[in-house]
PDB file of N, CA and C in Angstrom:
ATOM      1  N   UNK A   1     -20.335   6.882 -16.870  1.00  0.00           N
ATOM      2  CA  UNK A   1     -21.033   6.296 -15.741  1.00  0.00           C
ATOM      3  C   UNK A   1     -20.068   5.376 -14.988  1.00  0.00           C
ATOM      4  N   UNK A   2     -20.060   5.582 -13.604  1.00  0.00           N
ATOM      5  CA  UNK A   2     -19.037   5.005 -12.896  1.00  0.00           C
ATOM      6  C   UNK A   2     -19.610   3.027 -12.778  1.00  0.00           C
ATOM      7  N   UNK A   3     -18.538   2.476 -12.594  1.00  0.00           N
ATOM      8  CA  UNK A   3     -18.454   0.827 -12.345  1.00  0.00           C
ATOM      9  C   UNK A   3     -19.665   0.760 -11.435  1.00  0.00           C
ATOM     10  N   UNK A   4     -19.849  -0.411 -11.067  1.00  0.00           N
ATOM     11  CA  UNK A   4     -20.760  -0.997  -9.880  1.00  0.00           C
ATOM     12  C   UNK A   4     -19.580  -0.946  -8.990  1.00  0.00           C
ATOM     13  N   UNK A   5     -18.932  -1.555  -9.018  1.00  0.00           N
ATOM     14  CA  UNK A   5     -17.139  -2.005  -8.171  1.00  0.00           C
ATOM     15  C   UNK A   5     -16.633  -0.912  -7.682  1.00  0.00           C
ATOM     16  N   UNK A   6     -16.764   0.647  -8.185  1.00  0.00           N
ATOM     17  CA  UNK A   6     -15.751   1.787  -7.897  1.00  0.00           C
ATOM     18  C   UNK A   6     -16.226   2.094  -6.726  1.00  0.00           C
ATOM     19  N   UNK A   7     -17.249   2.088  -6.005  1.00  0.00           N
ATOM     20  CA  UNK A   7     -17.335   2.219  -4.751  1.00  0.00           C
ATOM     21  C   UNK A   7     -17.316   1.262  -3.532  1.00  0.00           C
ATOM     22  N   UNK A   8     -17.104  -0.173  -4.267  1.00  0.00           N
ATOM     23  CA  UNK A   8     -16.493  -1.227  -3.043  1.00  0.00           C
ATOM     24  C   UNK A   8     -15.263  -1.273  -2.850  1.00  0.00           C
ATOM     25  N   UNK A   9     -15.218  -1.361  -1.310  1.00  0.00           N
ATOM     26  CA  UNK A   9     -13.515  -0.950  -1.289  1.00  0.00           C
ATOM     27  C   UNK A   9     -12.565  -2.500  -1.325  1.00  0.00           C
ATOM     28  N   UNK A  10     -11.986  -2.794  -1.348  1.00  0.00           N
ATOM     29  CA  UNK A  10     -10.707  -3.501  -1.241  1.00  0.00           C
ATOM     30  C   UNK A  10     -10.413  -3.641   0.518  1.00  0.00           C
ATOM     31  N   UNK A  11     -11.289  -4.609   0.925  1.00  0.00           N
ATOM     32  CA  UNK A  11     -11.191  -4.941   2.290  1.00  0.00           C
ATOM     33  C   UNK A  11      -9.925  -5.899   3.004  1.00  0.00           C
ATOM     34  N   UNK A  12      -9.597  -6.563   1.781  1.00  0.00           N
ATOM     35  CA  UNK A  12      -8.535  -8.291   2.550  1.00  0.00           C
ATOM     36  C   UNK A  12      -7.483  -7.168   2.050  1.00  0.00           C
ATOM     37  N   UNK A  13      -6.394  -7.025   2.908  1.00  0.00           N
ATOM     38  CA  UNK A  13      -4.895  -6.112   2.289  1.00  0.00           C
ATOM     39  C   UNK A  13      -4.044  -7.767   1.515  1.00  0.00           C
ATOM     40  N   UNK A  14      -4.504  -8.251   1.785  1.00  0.00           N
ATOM     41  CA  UNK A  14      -3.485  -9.485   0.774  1.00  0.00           C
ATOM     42  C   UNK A  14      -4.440  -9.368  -0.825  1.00  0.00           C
ATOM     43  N   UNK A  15      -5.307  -8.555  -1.122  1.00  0.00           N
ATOM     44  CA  UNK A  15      -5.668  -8.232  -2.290  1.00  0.00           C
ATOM     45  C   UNK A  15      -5.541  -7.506  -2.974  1.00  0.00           C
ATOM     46  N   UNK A  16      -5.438  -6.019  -2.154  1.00  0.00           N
ATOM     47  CA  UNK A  16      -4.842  -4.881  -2.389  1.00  0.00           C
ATOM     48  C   UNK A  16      -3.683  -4.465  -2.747  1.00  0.00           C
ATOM     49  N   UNK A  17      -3.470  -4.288  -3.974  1.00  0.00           N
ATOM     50  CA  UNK A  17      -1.902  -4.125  -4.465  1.00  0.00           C
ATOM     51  C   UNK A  17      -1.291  -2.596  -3.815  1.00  0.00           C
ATOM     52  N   UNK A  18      -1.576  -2.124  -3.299  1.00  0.00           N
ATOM     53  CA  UNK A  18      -1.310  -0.584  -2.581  1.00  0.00           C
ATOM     54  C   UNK A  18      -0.426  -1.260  -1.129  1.00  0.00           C
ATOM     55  N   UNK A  19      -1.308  -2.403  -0.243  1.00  0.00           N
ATOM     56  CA  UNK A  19      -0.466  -2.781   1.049  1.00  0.00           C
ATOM     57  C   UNK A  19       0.419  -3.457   0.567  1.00  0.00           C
ATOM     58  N   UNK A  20       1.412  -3.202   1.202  1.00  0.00           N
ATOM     59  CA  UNK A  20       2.729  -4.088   0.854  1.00  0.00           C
ATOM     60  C   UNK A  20       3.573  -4.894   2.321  1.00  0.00           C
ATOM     61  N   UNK A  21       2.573  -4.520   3.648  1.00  0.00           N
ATOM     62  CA  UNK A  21       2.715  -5.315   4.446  1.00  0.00           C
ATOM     63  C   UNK A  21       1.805  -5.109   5.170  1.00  0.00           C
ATOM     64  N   UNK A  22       1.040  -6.503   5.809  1.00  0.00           N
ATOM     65  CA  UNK A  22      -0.066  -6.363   6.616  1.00  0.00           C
ATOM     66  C   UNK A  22       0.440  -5.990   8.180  1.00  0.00           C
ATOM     67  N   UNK A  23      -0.447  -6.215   9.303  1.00  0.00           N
ATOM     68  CA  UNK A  23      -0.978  -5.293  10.137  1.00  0.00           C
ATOM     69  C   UNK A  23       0.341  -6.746  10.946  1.00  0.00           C
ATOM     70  N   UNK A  24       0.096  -8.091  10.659  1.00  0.00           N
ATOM     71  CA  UNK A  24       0.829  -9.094  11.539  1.00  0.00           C
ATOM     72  C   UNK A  24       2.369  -9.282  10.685  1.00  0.00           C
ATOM     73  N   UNK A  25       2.303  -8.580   9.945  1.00  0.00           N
ATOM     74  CA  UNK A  25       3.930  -8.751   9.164  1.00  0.00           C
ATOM     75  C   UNK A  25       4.278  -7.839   9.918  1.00  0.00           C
ATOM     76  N   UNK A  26       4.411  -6.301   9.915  1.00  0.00           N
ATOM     77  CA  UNK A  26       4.756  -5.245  10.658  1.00  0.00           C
ATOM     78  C   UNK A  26       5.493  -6.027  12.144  1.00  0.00           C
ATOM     79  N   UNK A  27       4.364  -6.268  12.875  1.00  0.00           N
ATOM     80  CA  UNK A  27       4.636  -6.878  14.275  1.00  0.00           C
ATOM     81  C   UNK A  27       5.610  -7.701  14.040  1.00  0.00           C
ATOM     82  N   UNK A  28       5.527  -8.583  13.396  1.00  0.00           N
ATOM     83  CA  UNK A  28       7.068  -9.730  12.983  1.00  0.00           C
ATOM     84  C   UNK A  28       8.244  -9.419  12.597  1.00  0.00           C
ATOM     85  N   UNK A  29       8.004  -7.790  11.889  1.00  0.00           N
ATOM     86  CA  UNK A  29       9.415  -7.136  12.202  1.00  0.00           C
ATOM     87  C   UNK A  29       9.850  -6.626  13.016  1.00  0.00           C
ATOM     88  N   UNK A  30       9.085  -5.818  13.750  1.00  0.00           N
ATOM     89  CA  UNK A  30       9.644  -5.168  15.087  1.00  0.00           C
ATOM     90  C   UNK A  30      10.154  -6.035  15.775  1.00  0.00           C
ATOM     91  N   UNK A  31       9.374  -7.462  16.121  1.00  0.00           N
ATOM     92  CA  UNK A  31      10.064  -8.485  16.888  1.00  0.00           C
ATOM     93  C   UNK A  31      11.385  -9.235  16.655  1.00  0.00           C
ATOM     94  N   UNK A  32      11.215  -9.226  15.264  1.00  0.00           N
ATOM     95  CA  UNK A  32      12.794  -9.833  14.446  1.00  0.00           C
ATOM     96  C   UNK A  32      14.109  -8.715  14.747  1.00  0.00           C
ATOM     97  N   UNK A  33      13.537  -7.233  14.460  1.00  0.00           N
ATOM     98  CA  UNK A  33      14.731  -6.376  14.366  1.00  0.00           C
ATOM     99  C   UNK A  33      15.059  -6.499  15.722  1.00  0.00           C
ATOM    100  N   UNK A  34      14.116  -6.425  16.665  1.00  0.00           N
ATOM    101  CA  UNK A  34      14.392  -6.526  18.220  1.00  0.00           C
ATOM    102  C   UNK A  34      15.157  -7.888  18.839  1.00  0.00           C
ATOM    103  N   UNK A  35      14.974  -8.934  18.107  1.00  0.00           N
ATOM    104  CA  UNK A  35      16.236  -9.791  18.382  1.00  0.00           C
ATOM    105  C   UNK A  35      17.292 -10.225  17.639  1.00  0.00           C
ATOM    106  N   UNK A  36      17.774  -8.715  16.942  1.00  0.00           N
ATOM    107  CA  UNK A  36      18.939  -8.900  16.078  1.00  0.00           C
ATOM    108  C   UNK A  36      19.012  -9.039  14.724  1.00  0.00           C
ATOM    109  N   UNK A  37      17.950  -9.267  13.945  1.00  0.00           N
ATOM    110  CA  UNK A  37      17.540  -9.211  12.559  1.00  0.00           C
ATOM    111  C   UNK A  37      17.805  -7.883  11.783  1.00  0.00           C
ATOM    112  N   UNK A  38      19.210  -7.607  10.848  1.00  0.00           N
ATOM    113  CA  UNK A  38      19.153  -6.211  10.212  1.00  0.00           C
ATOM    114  C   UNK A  38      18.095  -5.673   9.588  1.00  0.00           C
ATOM    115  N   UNK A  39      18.194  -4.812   9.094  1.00  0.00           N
ATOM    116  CA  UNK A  39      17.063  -4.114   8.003  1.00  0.00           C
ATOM    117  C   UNK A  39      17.210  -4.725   6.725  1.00  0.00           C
ATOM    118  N   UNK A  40      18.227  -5.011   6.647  1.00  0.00           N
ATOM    119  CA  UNK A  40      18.575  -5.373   4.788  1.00  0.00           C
ATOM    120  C   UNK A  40      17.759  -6.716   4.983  1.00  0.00           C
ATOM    121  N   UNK A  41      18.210  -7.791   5.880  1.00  0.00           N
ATOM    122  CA  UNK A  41      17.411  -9.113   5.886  1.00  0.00           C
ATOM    123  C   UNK A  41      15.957  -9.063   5.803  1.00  0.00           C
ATOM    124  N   UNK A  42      15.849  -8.316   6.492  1.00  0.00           N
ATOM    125  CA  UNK A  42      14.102  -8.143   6.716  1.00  0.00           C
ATOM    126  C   UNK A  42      13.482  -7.617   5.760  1.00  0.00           C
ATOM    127  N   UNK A  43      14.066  -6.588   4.727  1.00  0.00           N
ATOM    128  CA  UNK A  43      13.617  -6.295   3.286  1.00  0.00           C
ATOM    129  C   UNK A  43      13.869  -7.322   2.676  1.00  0.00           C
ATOM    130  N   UNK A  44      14.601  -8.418   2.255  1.00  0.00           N
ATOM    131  CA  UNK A  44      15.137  -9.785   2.035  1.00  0.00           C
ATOM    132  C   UNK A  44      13.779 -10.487   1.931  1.00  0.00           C
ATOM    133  N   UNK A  45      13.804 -11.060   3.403  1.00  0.00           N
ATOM    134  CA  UNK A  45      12.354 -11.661   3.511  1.00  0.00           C
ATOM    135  C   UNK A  45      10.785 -11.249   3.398  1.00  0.00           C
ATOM    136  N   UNK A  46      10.943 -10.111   3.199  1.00  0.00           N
ATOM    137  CA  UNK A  46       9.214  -9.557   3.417  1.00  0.00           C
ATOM    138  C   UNK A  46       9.097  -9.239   2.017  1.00  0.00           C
ATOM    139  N   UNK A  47      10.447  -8.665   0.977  1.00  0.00           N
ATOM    140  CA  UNK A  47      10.390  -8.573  -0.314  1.00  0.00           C
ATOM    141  C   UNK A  47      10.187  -7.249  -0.576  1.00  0.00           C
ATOM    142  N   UNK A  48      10.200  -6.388   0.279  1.00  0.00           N
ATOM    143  CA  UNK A  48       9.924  -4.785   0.271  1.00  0.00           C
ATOM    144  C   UNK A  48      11.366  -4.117   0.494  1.00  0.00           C
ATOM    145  N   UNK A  49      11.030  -2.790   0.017  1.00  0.00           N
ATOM    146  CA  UNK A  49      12.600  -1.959   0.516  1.00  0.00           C
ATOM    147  C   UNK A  49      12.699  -1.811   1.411  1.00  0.00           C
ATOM    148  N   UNK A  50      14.178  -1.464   1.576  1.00  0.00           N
ATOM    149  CA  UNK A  50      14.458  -1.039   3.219  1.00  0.00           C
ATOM    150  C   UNK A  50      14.141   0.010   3.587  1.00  0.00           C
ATOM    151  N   UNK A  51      13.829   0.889   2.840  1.00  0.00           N
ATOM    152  CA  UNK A  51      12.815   2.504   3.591  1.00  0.00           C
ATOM    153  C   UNK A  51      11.324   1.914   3.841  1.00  0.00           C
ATOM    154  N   UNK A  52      11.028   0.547   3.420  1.00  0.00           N
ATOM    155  CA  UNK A  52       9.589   0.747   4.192  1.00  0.00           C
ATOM    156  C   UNK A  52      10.131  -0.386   5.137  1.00  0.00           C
ATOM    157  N   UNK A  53      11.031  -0.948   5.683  1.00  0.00           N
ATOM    158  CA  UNK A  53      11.306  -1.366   7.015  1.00  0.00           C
ATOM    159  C   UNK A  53      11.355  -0.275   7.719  1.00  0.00           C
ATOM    160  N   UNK A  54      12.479   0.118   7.322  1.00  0.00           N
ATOM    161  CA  UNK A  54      12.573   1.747   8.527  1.00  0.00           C
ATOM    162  C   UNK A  54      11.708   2.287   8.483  1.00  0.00           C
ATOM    163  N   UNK A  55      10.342   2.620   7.912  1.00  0.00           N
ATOM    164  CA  UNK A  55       9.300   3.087   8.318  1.00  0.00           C
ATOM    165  C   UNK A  55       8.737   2.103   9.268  1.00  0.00           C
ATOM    166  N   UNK A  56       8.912   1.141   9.171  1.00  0.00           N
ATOM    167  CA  UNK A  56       7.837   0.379  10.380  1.00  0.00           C
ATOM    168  C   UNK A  56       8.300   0.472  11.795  1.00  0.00           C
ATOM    169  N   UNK A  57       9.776   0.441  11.359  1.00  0.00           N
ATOM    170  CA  UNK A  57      10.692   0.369  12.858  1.00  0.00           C
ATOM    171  C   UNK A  57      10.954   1.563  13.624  1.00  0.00           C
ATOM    172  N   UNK A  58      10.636   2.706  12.556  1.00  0.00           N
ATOM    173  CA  UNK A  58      10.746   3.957  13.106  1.00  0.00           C
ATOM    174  C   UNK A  58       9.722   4.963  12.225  1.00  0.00           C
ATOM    175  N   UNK A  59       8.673   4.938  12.996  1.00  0.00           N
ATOM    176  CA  UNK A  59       7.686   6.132  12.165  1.00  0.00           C
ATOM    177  C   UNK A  59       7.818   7.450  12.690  1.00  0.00           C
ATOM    178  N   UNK A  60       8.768   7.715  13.271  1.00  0.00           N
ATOM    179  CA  UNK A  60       9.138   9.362  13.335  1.00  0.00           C
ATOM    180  C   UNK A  60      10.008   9.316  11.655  1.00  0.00           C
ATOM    181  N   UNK A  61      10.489   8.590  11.142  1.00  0.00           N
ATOM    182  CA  UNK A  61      11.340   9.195  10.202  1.00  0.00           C
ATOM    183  C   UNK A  61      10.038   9.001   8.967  1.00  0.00           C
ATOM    184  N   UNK A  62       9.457   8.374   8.756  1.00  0.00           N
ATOM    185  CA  UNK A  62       7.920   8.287   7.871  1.00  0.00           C
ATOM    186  C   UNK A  62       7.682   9.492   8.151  1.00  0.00           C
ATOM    187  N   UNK A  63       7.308  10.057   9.101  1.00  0.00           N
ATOM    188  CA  UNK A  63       6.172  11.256   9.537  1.00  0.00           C
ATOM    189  C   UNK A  63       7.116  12.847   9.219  1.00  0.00           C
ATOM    190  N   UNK A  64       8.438  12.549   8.974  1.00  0.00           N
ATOM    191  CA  UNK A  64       9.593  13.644   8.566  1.00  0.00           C
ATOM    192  C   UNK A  64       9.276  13.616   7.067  1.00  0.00           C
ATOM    193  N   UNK A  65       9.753  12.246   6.685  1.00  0.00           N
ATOM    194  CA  UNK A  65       9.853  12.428   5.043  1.00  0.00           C
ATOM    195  C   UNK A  65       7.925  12.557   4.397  1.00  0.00           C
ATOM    196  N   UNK A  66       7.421  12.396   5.163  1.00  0.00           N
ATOM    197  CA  UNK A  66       5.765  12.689   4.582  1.00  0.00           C
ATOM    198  C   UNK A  66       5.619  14.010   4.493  1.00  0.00           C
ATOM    199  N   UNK A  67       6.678  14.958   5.636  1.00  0.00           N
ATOM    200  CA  UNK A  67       6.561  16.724   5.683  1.00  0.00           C
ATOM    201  C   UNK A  67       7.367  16.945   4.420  1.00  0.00           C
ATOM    202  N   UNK A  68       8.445  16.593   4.462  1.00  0.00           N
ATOM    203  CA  UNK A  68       9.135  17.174   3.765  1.00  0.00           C
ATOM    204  C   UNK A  68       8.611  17.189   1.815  1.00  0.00           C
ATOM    205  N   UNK A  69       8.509  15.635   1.521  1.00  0.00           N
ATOM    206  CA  UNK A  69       6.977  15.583   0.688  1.00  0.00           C
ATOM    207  C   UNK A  69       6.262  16.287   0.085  1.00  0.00           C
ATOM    208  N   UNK A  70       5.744  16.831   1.399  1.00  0.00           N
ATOM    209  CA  UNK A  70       4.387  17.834   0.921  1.00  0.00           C
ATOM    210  C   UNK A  70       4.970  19.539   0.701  1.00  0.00           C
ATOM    211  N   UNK A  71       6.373  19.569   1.553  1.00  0.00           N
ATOM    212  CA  UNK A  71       6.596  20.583   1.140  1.00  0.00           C
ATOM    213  C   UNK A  71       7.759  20.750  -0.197  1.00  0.00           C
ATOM    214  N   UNK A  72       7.864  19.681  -1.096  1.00  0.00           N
ATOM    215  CA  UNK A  72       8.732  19.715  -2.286  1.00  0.00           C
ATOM    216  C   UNK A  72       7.215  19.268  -3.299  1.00  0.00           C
ATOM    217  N   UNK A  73       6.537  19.049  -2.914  1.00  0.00           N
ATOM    218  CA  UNK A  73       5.134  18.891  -3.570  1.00  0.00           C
ATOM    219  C   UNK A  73       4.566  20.306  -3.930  1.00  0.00           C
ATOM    220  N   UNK A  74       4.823  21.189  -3.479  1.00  0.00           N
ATOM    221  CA  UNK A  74       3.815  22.186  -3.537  1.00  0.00           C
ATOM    222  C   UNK A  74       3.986  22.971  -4.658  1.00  0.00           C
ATOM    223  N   UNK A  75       5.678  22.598  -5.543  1.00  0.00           N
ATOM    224  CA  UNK A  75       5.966  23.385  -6.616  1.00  0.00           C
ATOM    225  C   UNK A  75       5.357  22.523  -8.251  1.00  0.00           C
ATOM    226  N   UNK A  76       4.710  21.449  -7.683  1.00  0.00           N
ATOM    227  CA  UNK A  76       3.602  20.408  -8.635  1.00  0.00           C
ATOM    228  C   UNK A  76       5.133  19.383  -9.188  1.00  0.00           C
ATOM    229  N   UNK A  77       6.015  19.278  -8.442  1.00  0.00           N
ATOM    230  CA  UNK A  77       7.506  18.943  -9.201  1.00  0.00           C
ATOM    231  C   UNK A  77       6.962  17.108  -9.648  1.00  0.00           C
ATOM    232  N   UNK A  78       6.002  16.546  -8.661  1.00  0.00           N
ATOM    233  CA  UNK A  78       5.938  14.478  -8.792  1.00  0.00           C
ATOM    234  C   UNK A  78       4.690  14.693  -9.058  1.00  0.00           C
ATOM    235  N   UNK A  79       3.869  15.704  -9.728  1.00  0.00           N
ATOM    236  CA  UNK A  79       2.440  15.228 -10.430  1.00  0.00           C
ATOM    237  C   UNK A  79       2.531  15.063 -11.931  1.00  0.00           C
ATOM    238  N   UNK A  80       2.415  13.746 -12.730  1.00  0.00           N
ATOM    239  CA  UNK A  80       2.482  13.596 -14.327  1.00  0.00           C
ATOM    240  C   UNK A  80       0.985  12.863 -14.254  1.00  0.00           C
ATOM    241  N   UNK A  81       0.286  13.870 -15.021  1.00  0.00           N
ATOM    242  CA  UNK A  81      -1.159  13.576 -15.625  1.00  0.00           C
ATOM    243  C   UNK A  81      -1.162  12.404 -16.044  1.00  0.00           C
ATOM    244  N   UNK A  82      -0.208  11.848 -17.050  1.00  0.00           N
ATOM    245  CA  UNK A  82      -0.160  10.670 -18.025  1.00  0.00           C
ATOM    246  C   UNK A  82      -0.019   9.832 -16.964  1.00  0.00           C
ATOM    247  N   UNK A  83       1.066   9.505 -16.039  1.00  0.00           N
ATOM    248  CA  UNK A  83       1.101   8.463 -15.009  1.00  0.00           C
ATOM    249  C   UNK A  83       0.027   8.209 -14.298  1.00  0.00           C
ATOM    250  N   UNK A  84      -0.346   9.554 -13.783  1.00  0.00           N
ATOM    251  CA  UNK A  84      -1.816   9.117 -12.803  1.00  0.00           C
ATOM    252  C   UNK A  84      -2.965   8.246 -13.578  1.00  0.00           C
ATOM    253  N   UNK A  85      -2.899   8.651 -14.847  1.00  0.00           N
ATOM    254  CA  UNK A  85      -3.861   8.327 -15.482  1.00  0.00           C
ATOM    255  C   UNK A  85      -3.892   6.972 -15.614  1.00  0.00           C
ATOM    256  N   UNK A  86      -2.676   6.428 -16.012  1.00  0.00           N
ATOM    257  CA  UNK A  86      -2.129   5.047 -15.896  1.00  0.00           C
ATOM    258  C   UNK A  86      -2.172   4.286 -15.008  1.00  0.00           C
ATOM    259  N   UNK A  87      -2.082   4.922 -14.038  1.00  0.00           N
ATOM    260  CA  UNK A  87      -2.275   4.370 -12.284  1.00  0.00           C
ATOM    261  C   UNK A  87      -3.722   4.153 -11.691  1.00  0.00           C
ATOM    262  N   UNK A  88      -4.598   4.833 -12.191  1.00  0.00           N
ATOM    263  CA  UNK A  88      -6.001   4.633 -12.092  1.00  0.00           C
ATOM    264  C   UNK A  88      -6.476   3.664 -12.580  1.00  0.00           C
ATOM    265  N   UNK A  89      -5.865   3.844 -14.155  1.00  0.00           N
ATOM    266  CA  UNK A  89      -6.762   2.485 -14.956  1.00  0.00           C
ATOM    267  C   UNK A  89      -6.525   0.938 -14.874  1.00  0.00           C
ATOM    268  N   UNK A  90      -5.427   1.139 -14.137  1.00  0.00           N
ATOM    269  CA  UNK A  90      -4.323   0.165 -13.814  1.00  0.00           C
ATOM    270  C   UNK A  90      -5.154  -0.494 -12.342  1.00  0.00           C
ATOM    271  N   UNK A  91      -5.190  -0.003 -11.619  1.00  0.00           N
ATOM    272  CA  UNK A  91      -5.970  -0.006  -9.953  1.00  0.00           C
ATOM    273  C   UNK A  91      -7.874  -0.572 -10.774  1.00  0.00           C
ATOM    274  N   UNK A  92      -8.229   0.446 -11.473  1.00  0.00           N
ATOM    275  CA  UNK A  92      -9.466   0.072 -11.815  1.00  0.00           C
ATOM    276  C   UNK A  92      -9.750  -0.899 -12.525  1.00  0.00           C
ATOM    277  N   UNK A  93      -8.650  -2.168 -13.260  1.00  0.00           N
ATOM    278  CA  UNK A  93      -8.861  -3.008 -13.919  1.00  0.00           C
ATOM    279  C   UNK A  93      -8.677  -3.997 -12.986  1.00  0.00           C
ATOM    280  N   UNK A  94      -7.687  -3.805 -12.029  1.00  0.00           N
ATOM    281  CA  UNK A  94      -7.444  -4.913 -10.842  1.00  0.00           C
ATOM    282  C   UNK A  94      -8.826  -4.794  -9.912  1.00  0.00           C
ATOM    283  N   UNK A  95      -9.606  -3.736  -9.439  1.00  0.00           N
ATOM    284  CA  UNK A  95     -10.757  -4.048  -8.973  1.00  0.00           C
ATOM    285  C   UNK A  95     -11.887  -4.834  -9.689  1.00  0.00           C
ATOM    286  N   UNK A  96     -11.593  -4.576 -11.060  1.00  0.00           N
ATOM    287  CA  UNK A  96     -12.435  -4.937 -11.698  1.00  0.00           C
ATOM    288  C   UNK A  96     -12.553  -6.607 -12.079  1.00  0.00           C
ATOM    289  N   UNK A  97     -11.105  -6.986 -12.160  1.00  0.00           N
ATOM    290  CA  UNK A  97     -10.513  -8.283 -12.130  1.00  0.00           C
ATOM    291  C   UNK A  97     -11.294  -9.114 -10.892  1.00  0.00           C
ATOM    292  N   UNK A  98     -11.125  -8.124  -9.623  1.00  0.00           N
ATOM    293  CA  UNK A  98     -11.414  -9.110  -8.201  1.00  0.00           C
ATOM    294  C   UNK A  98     -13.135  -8.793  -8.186  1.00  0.00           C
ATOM    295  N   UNK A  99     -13.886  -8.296  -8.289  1.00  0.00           N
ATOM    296  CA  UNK A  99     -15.174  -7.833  -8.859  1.00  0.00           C
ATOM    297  C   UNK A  99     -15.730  -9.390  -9.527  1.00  0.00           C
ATOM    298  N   UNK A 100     -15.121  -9.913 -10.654  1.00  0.00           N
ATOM    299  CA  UNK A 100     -15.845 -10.836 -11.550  1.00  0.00           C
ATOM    300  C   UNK A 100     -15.215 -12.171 -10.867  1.00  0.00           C
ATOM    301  N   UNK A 101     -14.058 -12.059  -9.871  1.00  0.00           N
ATOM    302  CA  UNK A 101     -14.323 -13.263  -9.832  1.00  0.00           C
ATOM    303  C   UNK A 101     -14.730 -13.609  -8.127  1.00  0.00           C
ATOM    304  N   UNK A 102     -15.562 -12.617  -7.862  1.00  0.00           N
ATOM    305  CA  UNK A 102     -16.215 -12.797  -6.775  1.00  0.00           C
ATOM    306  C   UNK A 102     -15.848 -12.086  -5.871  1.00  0.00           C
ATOM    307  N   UNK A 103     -14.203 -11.400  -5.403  1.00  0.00           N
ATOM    308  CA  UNK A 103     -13.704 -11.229  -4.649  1.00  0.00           C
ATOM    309  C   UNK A 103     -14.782 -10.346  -3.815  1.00  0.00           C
ATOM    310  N   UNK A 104     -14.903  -9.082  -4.189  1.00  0.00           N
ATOM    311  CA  UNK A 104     -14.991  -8.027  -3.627  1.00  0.00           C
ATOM    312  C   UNK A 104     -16.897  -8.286  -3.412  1.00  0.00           C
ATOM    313  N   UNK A 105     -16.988  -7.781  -2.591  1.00  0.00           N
ATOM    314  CA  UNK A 105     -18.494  -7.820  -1.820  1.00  0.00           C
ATOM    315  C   UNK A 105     -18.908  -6.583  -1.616  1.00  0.00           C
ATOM    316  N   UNK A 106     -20.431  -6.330  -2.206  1.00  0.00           N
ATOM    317  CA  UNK A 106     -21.259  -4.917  -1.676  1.00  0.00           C
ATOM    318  C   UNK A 106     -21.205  -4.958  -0.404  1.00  0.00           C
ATOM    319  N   UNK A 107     -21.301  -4.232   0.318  1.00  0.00           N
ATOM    320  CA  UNK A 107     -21.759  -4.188   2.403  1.00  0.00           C
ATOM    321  C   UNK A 107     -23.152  -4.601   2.497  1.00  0.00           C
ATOM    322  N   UNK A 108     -24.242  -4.825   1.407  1.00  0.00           N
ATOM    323  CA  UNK A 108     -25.082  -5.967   2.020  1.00  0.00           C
ATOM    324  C   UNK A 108     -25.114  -7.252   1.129  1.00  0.00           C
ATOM    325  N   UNK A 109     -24.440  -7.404   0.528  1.00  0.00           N
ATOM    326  CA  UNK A 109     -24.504  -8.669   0.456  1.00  0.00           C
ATOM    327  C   UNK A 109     -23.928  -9.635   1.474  1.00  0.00           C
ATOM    328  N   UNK A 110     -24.609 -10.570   1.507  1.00  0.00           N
ATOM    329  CA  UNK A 110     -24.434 -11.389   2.378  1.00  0.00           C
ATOM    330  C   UNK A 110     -23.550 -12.907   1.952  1.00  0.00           C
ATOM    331  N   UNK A 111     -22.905 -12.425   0.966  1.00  0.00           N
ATOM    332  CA  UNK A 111     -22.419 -14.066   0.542  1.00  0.00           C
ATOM    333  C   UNK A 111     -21.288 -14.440   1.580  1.00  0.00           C
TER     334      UNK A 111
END
């Protein structure tokens, strides 16, 4: 029987361990790289790699390596049962974590 929690989603991205930069960090890089700020610095400060800078700064090369991806995906070469499995329970204990201590909210509750 599934959680109460497995169907509330993870609304604040500063809770969500999946975002690794919000919607006003993004913008603060484009503006930084745009007045001279490298890529390496800006992975530096935001604490992320430099392929997800260059994804922000350039999402044609995201939208290449997402094809290419799906087409080295198709021979099942980056699916391990055991990991996923790990990765679920892992995600489902952190909801479950923000769940008890209030975080996460049904859509009618009103708190």
């Amino acid at each position: 029987m599934p959680y109460k929690f497995d169907d509330v989603p993870i609304n604040n991205p500063k809770l969500d361990k999946r975002v690794k930069l919000t919607d006003e960090d993004k913008l603060s890089i484009v503006e930084d790289h745009k007045a001279g700020a490298s890529i390496h610095s800006l992975a530096k400060k935001y604490k992320v790699s430099r392929r997800t800078i260059q994804f922000t700064l350039f999402p044609d090369r995201k939208e290449k390596a997402k094809e290419m991806f799906a087409e080295r995906q198709k021979d099942g070469r980056y699916y391990d049962k055991d990991k996923h499995k790990e990765y679920v329970k892992s995600h489902r204990d952190h909801k479950k974590d923000l769940w008890n201590k209030g975080l996460l909210k049904e859509d009618g509750d009103s708190k």
